[in-house]
N, C-alpha and C. Protein backbone atom coordinates (compact mmCIF):
# COMPACT_ATOMS: atom_id res chain seq x y z
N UNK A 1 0.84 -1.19 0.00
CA UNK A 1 0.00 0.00 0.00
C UNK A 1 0.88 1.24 0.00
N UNK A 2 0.55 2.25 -0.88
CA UNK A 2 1.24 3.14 -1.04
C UNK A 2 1.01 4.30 0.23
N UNK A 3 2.19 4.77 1.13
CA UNK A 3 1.98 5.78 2.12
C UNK A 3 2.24 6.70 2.46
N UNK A 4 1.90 7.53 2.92
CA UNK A 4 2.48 9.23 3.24
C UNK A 4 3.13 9.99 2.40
N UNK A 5 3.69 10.66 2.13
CA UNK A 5 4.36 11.11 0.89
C UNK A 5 5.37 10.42 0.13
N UNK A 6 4.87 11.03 -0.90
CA UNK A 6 5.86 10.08 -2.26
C UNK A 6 6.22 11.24 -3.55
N UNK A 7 7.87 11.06 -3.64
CA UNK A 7 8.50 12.20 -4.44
C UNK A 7 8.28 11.42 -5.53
N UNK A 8 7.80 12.74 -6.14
CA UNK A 8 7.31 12.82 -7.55
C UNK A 8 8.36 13.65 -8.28
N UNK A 9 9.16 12.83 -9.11
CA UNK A 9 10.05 13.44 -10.09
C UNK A 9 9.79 13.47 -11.10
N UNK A 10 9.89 14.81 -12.09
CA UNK A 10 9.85 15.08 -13.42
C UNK A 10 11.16 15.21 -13.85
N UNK A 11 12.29 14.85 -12.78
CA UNK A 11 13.60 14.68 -13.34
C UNK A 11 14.63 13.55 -12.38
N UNK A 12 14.81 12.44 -13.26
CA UNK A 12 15.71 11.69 -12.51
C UNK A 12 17.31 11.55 -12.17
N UNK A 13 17.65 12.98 -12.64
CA UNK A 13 18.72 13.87 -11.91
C UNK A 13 18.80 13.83 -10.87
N UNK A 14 18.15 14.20 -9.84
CA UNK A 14 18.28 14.22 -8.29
C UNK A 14 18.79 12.43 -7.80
N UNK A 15 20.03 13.14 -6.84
CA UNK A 15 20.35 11.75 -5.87
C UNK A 15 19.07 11.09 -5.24
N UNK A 16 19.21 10.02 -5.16
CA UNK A 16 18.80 9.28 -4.09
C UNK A 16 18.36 9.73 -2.77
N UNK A 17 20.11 9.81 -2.33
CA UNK A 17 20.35 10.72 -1.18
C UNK A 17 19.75 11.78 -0.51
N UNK A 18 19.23 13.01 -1.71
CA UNK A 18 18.32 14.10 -1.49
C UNK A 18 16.92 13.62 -1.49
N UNK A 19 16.62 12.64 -1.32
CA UNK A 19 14.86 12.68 -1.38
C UNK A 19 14.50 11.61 -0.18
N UNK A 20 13.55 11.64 1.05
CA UNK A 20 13.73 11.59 2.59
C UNK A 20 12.78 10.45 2.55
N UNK A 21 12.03 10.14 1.53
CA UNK A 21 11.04 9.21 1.61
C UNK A 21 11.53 8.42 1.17
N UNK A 22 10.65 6.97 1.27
CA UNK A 22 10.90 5.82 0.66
C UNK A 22 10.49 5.42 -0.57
N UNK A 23 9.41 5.89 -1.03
CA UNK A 23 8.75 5.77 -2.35
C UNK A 23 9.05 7.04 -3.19
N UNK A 24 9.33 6.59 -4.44
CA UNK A 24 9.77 7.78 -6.02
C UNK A 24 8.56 7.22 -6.63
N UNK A 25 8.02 8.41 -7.35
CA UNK A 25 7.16 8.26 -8.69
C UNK A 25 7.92 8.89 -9.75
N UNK A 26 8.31 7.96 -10.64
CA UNK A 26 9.29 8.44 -12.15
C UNK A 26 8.23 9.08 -12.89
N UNK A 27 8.25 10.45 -12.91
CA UNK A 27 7.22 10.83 -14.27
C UNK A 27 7.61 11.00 -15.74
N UNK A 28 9.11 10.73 -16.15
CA UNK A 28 9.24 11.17 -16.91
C UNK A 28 10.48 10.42 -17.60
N UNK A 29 10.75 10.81 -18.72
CA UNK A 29 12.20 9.57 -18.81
C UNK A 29 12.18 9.59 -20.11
N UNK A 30 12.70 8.22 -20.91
CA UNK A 30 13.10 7.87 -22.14
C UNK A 30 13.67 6.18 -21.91
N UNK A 31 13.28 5.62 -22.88
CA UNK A 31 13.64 3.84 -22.85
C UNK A 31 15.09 3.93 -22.92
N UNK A 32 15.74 4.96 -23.41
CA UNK A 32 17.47 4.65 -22.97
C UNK A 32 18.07 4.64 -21.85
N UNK A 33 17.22 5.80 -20.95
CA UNK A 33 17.81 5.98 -19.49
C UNK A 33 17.01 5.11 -18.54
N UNK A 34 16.01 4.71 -19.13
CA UNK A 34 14.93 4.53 -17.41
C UNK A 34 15.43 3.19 -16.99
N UNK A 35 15.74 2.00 -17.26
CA UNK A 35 16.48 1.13 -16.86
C UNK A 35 17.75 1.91 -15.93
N UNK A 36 18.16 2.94 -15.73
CA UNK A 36 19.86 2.54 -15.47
C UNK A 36 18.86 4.02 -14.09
N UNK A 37 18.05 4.49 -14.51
CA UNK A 37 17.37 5.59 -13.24
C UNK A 37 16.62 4.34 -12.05
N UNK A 38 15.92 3.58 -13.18
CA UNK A 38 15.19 2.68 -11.60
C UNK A 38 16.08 1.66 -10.91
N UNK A 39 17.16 1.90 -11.46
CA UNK A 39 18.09 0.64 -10.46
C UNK A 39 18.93 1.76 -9.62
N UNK A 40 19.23 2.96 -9.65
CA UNK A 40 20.00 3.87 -9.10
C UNK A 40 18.89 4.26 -7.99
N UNK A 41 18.01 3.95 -8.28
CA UNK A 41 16.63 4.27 -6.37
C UNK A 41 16.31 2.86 -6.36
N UNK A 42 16.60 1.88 -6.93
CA UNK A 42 16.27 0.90 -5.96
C UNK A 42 17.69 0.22 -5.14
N UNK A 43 18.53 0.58 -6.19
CA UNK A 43 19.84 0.52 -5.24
C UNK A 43 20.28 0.99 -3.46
N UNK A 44 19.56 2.28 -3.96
CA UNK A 44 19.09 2.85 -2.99
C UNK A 44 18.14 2.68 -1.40
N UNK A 45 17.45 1.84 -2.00
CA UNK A 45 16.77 1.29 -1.16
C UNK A 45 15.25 1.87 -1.85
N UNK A 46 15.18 2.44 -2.32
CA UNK A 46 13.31 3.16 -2.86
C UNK A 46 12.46 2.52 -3.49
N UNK A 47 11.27 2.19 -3.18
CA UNK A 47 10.57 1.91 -4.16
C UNK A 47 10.07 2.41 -5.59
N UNK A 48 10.07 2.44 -6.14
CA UNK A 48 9.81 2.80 -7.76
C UNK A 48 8.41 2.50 -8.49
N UNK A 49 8.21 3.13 -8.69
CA UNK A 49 6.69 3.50 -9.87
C UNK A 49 7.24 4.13 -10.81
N UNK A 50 6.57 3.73 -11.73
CA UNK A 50 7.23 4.57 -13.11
C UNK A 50 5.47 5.04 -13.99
N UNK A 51 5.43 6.24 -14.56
CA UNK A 51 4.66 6.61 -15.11
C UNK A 51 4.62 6.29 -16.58
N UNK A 52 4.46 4.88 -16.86
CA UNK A 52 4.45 4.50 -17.99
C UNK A 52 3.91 5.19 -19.50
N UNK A 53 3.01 5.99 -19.31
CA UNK A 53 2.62 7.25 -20.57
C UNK A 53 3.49 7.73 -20.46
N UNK A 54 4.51 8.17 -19.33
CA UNK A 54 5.43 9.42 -19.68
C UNK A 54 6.39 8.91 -20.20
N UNK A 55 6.84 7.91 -20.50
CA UNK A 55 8.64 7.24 -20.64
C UNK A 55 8.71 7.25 -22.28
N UNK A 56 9.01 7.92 -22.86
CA UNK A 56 9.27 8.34 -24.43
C UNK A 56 10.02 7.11 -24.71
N UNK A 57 9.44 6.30 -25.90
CA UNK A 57 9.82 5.28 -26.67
C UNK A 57 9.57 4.17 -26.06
N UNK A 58 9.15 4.07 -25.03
CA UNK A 58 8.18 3.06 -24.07
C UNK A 58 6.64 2.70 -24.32
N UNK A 59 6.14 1.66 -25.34
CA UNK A 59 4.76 1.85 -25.31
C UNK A 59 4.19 1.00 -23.75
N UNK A 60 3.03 1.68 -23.77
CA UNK A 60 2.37 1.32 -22.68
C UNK A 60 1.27 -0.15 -22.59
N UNK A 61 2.12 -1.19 -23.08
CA UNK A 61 1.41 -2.09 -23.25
C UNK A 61 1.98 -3.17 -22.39
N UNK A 62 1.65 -4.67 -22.95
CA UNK A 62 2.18 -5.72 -21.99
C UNK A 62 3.61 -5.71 -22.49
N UNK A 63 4.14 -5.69 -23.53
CA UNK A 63 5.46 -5.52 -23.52
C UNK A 63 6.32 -4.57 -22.48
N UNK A 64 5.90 -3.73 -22.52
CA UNK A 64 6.53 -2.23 -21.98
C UNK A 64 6.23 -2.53 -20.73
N UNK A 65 5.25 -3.06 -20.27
CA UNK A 65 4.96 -3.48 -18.74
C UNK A 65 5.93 -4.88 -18.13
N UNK A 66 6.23 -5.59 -18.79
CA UNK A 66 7.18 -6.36 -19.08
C UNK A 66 8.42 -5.99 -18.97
N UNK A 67 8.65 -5.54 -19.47
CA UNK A 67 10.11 -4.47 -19.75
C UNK A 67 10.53 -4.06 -18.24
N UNK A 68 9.43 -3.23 -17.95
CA UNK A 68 9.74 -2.13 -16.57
C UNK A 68 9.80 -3.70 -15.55
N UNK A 69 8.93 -4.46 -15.35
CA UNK A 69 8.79 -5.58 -14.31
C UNK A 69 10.17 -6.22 -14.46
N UNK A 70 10.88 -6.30 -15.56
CA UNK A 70 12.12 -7.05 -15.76
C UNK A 70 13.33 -6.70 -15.03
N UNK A 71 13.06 -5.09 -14.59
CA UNK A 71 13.72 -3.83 -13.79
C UNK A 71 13.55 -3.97 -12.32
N UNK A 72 12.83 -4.08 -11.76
CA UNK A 72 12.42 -4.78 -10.71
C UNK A 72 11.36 -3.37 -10.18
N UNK A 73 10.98 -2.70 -10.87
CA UNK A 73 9.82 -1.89 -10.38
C UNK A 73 9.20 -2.35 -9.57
N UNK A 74 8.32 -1.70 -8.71
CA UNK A 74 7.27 -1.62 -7.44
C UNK A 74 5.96 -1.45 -8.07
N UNK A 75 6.10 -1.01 -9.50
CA UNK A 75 4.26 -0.28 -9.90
C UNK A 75 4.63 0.56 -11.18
N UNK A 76 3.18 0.78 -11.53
CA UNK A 76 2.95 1.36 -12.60
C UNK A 76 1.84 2.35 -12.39
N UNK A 77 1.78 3.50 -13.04
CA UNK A 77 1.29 4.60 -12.67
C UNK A 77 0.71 4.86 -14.43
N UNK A 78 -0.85 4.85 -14.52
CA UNK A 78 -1.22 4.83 -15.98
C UNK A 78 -2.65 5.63 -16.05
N UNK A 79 -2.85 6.47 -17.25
CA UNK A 79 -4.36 7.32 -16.83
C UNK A 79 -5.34 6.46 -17.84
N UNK A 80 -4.45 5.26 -18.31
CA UNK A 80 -5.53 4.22 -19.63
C UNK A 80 -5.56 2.91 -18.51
N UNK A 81 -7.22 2.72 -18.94
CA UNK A 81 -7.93 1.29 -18.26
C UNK A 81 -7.09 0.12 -19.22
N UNK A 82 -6.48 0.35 -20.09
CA UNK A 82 -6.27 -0.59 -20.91
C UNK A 82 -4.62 -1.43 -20.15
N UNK A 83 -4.15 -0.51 -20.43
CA UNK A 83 -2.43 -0.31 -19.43
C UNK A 83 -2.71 -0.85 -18.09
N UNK A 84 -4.18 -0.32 -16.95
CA UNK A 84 -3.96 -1.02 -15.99
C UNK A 84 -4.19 -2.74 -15.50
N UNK A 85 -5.23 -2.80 -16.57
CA UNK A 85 -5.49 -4.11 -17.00
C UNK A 85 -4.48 -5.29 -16.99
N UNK A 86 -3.89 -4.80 -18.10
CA UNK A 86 -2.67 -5.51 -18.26
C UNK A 86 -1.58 -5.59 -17.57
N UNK A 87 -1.20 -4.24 -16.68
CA UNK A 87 -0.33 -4.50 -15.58
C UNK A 87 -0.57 -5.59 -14.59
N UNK A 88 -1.88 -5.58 -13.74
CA UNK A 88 -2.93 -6.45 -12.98
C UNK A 88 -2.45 -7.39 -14.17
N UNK A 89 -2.83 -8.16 -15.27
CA UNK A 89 -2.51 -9.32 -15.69
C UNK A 89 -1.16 -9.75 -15.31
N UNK A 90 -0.01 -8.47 -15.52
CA UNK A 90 1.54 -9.03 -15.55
C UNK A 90 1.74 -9.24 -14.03
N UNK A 91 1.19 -9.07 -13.31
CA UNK A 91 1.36 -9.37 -11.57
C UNK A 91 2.11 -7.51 -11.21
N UNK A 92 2.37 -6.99 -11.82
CA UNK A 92 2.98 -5.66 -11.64
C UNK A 92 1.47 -4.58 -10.82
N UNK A 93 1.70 -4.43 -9.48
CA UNK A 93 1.29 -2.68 -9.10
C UNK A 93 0.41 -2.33 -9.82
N UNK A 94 -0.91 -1.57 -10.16
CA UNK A 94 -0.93 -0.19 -11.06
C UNK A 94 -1.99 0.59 -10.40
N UNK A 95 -1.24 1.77 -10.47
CA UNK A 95 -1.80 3.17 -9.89
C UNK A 95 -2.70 4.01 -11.21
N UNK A 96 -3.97 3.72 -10.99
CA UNK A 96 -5.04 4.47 -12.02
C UNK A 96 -5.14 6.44 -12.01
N UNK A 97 -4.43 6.97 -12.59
CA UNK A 97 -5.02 8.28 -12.38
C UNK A 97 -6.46 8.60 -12.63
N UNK A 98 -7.04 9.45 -11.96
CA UNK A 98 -7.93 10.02 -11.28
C UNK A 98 -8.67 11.47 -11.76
N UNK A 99 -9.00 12.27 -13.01
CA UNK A 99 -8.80 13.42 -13.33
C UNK A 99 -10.36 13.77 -12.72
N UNK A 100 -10.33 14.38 -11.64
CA UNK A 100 -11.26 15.09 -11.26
C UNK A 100 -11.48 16.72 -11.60
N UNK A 101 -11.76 16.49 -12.97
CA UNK A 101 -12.41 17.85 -13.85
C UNK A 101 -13.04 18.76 -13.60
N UNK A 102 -14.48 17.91 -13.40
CA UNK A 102 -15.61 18.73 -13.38
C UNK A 102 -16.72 17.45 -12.46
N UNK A 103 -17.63 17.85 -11.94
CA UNK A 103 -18.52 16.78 -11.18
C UNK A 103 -18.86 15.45 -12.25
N UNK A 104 -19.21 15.92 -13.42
CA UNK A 104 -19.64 14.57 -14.41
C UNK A 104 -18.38 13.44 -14.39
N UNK A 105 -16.72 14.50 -14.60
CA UNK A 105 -15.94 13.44 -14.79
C UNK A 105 -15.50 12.66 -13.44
N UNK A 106 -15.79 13.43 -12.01
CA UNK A 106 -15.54 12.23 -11.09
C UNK A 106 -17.03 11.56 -10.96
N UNK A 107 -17.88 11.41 -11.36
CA UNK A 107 -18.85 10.19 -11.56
C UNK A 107 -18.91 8.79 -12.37
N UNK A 108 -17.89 9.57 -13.84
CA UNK A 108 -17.64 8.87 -14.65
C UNK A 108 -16.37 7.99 -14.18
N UNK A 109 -15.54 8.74 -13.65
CA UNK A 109 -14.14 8.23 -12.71
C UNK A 109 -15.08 6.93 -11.96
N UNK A 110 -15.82 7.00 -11.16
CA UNK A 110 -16.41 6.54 -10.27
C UNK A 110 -16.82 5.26 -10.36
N UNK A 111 -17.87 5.57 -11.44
CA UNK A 111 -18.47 4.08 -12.56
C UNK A 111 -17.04 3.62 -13.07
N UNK A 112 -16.49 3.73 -13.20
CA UNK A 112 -15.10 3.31 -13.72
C UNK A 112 -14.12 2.17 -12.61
N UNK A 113 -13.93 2.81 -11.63
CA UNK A 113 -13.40 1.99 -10.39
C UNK A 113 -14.33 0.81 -9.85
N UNK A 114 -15.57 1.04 -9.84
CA UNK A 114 -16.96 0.41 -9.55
C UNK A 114 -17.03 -1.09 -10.68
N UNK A 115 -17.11 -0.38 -11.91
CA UNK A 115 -17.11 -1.56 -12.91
C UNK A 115 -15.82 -2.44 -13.26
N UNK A 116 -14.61 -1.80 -12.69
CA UNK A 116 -13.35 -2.55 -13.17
C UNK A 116 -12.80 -2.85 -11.81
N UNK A 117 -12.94 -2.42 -10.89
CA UNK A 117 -12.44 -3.05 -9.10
C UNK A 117 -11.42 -2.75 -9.24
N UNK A 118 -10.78 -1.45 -9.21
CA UNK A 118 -10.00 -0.37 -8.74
C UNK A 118 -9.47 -0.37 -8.11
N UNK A 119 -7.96 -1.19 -7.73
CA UNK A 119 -7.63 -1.10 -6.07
C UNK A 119 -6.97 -0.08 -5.75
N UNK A 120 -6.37 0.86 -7.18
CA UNK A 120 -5.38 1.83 -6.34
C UNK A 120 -6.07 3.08 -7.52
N UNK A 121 -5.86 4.31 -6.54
CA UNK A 121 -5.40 6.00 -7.76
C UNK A 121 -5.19 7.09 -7.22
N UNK A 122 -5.10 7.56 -8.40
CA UNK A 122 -4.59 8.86 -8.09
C UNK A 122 -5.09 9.68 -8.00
N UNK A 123 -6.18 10.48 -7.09
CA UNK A 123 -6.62 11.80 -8.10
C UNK A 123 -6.31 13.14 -8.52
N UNK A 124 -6.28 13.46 -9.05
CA UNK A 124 -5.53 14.37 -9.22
C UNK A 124 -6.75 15.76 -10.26
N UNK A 125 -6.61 17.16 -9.52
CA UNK A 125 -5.85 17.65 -9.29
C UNK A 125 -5.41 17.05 -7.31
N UNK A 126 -4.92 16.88 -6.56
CA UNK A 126 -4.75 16.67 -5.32
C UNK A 126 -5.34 16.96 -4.55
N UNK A 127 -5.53 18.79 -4.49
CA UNK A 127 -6.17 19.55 -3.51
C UNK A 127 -7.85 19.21 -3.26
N UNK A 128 -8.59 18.63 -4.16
CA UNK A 128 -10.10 18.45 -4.28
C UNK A 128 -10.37 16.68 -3.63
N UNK A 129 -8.53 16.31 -3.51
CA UNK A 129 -9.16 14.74 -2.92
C UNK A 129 -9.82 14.79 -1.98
N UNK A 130 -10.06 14.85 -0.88
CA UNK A 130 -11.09 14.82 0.49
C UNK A 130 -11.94 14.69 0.00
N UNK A 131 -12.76 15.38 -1.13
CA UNK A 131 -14.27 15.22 -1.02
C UNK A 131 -14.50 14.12 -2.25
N UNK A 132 -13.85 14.02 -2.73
CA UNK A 132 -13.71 12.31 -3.92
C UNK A 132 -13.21 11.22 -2.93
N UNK A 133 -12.35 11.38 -2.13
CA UNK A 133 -11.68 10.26 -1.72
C UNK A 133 -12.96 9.54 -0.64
N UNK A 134 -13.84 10.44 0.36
CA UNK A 134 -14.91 10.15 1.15
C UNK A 134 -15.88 9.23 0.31
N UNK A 135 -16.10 10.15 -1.23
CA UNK A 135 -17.13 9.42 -2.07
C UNK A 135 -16.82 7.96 -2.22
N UNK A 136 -15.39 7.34 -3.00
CA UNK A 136 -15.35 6.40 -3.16
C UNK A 136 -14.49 5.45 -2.32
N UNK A 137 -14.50 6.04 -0.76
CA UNK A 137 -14.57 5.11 0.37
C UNK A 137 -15.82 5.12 0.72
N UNK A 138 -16.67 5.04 0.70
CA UNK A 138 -18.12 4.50 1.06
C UNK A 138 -18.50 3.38 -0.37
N UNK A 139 -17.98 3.27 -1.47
CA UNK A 139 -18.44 2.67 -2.39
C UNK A 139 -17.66 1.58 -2.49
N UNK A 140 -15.93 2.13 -2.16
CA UNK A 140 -15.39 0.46 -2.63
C UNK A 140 -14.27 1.18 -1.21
N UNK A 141 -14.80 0.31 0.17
CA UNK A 141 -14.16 0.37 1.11
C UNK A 141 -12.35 0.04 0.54
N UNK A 142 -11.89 -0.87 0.16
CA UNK A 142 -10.36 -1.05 0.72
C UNK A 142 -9.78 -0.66 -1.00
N UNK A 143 -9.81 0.80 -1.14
CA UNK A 143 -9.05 1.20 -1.92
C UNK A 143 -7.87 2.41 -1.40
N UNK A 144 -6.87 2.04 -2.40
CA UNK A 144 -5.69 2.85 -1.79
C UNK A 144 -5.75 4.42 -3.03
N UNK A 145 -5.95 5.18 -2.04
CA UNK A 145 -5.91 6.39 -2.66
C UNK A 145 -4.93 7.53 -2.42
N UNK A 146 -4.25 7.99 -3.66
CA UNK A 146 -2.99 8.80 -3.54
C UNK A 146 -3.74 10.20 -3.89
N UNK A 147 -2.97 11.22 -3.41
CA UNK A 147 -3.86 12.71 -4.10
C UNK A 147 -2.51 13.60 -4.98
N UNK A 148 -2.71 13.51 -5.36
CA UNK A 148 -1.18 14.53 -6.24
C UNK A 148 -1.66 15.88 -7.18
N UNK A 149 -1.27 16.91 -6.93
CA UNK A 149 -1.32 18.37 -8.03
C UNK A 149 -1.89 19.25 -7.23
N UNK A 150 -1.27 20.28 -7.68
CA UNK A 150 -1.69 21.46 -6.84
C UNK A 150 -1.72 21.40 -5.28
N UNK A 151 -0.79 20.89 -4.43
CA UNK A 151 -0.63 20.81 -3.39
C UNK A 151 0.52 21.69 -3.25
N UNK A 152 0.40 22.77 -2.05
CA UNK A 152 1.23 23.96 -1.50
C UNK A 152 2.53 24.05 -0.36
N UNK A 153 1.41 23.11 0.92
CA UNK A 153 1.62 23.71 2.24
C UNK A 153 1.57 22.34 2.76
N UNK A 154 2.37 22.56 3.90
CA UNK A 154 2.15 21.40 5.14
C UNK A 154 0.62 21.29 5.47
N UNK A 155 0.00 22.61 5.90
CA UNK A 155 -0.96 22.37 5.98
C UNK A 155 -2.33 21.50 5.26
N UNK A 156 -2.30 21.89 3.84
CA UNK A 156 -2.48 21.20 3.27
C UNK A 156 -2.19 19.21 3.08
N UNK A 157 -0.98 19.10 2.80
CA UNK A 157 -0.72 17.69 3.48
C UNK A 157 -1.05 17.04 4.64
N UNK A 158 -1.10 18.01 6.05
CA UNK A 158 -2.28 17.33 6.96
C UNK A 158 -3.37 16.78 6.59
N UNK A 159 -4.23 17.98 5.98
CA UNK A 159 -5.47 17.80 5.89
C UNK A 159 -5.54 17.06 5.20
N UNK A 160 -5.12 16.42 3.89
CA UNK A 160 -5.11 15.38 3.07
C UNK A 160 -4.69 14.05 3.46
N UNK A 161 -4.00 14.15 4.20
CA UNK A 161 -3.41 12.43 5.33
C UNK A 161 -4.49 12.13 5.57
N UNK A 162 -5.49 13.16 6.26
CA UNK A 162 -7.08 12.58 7.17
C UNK A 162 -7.83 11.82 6.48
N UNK A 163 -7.50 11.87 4.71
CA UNK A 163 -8.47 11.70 3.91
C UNK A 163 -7.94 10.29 2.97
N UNK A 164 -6.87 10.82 2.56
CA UNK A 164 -5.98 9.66 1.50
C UNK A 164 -5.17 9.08 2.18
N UNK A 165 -4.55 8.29 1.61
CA UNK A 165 -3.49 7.67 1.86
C UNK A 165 -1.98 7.70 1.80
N UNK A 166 -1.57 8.15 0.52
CA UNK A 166 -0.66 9.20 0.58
C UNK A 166 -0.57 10.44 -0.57
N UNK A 167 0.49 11.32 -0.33
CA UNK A 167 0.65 12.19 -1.29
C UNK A 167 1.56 11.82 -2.52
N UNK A 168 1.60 12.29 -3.65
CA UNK A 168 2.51 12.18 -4.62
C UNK A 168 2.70 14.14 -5.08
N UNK A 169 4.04 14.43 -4.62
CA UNK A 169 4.13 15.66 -5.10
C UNK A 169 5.76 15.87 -5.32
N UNK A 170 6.22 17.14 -6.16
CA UNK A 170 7.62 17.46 -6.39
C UNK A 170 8.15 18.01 -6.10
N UNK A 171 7.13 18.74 -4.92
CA UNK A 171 7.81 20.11 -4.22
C UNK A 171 8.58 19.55 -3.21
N UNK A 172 10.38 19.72 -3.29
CA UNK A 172 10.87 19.43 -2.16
C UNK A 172 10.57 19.19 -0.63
N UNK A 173 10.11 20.98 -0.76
CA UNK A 173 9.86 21.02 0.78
C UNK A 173 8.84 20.38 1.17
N UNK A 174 8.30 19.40 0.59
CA UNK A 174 7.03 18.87 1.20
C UNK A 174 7.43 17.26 1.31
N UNK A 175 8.51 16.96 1.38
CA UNK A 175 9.09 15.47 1.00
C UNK A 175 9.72 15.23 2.87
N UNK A 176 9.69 16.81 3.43
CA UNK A 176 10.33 16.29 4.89
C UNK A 176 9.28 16.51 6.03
N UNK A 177 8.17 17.06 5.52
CA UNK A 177 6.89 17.11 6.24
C UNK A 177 6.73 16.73 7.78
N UNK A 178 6.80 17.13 8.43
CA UNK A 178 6.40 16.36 9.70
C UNK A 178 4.84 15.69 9.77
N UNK A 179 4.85 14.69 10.09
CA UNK A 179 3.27 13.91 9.58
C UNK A 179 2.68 13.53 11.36
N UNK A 180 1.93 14.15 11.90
CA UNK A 180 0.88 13.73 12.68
C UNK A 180 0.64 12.06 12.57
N UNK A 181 -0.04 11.61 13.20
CA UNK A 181 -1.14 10.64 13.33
C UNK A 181 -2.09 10.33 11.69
N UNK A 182 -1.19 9.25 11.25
CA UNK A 182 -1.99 8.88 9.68
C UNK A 182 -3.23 8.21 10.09
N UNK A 183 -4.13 8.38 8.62
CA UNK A 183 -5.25 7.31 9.07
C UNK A 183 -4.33 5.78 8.36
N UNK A 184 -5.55 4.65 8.72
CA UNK A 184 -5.14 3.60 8.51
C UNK A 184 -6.24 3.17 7.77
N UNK A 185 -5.67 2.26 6.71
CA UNK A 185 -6.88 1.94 5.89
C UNK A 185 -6.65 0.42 5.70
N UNK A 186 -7.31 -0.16 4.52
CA UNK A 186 -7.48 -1.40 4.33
C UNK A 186 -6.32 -1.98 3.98
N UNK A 187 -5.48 -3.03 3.85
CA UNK A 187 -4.92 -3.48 2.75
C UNK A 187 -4.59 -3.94 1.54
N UNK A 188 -4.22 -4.02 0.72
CA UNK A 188 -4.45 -4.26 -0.92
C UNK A 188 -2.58 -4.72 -1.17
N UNK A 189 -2.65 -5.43 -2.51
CA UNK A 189 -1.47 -5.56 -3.17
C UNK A 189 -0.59 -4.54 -3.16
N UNK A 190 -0.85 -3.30 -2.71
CA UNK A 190 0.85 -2.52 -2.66
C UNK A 190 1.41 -2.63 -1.22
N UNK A 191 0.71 -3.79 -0.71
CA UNK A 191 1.93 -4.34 0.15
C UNK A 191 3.36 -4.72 -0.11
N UNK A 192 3.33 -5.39 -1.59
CA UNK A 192 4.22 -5.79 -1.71
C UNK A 192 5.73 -4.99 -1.64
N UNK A 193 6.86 -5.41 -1.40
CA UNK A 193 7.70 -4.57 -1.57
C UNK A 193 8.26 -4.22 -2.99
């Protein structure tokens, strides 16, 4: 299960060393480098997600899901039902993004997790999770929910612990957070290490 904050890189430049958490979300990359980036944080000790739409020359299919699992990834991070499907087939993680638009599209989000059994996402923009994340914990109790975008402040990250599960963001200063009393939720497959 994915927990408390999680650095979100749009560049896999940064050490290891500099980032305080245990979990990386790769947003970004290229099929020449991302092999030699996810062994340099898992070397490390980090868990790894990779944002499979983002990795240029990486298609997002069972091959490419294949590929990354061959790496020893933790998960897959995908905004296509098709990609998460198939991850869930390859035994690999996958983190569903979440685009909470407008009210129609988190309904449609909704029927979506409901009809395909959803265990993990994202929603994103971040700041609006609390009142999505309440919705679809009353509908599908033991889902793991991350909130990522547009997140500012510590404060903010409190108030979002109460609600989700963890954060995914890039703002440094929010990677050393002092964290209160988390909630505790169900368990699901991102137990795994």
């Amino acid at each position: 299960m994915l927990k408390k904050i999680i650095a979100a890189l749009w560049e896999s430049s940064i050490h290891p060393k500099e980032i305080p958490v245990d979990t990386v979300f790769l947003l970004s990359g290229n099929l020449q480098e991302i092999g030699k980036d996810v062994t340099r944080f898992i070397s490390a000790g980090k868990k790894v997600y990779v944002d499979i739409d983002f990795i240029a020359g990486l298609n997002p299919d069972s091959y490419g899901i294949r590929y990354l699992k061959s790496l020893g990834i933790n998960g897959i991070i995908t905004a296509k039902m098709y990609t998460y499907r198939q991850s869930q087939q390859a035994g690999v993680p996958a983190l569903l993004r979440f685009f909470a638009l407008d009210s129609r599209a988190v309904e449609k989000g909704i029927e979506q997790i409901l009809k395909n059994r959803i265990e993990a996402v994202e929603i994103l923009p971040g700041i609006v999770a609390c009142k999505i994340a309440q919705r679809i914990r009353e509908l599908v109790g033991n889902i793991n929910i991350v909130a990522a975008g547009l997140i500012d402040s510590e404060s903010e990250v409190r108030t979002l612990l109460r609600c989700v599960d963890a954060i995914s963001t890039s703002k440094r200063k929010l990677w050393s957070c002092e964290l209160p009393h988390l909630r505790e939720s169900g368990a699901s497959h991102f137990n795994q290490p």
